[in-house]
C-alpha atoms as a PDB file:
ATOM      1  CA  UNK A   1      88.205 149.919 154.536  1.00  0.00           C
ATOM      2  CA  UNK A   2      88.921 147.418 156.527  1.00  0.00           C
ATOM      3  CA  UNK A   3      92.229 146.938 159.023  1.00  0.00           C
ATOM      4  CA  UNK A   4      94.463 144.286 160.466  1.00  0.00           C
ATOM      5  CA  UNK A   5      97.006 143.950 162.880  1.00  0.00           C
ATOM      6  CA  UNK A   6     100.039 143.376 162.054  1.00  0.00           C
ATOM      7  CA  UNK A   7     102.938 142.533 164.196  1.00  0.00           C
ATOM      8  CA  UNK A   8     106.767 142.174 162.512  1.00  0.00           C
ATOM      9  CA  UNK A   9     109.790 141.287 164.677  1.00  0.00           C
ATOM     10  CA  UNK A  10     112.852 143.470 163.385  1.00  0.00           C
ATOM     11  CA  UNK A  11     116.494 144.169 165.156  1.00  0.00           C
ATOM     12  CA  UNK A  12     116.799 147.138 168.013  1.00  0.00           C
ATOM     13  CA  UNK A  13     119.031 148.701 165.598  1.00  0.00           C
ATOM     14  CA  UNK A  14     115.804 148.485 162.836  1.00  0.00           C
ATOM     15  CA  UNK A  15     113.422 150.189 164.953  1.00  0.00           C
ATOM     16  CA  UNK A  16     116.180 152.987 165.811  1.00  0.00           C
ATOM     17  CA  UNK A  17     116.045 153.735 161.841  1.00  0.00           C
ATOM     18  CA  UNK A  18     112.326 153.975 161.567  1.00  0.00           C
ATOM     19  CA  UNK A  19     112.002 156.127 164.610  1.00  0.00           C
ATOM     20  CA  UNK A  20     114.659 158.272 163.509  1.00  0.00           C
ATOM     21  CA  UNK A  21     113.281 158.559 160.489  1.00  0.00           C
ATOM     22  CA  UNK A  22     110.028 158.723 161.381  1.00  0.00           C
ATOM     23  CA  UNK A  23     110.996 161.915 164.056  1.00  0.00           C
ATOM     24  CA  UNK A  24     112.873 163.296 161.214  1.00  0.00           C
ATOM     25  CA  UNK A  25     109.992 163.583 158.883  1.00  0.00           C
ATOM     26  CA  UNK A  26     107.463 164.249 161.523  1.00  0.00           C
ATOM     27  CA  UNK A  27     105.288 161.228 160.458  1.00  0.00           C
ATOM     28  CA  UNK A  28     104.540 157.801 162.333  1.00  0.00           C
ATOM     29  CA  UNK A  29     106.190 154.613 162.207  1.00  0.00           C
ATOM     30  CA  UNK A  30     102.601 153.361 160.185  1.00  0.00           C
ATOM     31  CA  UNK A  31     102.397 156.004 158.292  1.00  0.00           C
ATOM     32  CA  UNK A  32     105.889 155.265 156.696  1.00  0.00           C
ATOM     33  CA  UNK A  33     105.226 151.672 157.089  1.00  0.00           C
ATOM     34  CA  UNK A  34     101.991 151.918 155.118  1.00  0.00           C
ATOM     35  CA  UNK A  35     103.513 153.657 152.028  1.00  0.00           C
ATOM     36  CA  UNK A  36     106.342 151.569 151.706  1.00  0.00           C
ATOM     37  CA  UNK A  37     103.768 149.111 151.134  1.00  0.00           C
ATOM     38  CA  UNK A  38     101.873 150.655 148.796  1.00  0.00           C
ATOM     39  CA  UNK A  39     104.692 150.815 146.983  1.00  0.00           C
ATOM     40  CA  UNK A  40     105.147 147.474 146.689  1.00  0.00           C
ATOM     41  CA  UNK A  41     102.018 147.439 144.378  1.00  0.00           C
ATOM     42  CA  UNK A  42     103.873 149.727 141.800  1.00  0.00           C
ATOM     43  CA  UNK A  43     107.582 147.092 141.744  1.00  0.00           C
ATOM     44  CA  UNK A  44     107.918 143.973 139.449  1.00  0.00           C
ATOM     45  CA  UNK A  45     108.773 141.260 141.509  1.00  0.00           C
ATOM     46  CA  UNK A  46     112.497 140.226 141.274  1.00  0.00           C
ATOM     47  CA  UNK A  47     113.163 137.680 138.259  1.00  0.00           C
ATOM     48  CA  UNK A  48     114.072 134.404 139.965  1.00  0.00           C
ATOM     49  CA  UNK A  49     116.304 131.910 137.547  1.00  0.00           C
ATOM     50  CA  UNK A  50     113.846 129.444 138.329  1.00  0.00           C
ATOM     51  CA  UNK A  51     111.249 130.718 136.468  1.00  0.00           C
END
């Protein structure tokens, strides 16, 4: 498989809550990152009126 970089700007107070969580659950930042993701495969999209 192949990877990319990705780089995402968030707020100081964003990156506290991942690394929190991320010490919390003993896991990395990608790691958590990365299945979020993949969970985005699983979601409808949100119904916009437009459509």
């Amino acid at each position: 498989m192949v990877k990319v970089n990705l780089n995402v700007r968030v707020e100081k107070s964003e990156m506290e809550i991942l690394e929190n969580y991320a010490q919390q659950t003993g896991r990395t930042k990608t790691d958590i990152i990365r299945e979020y993701i993949r969970s985005l495969a699983i979601r409808r999209p949100p119904h916009h009126p437009s459509d």
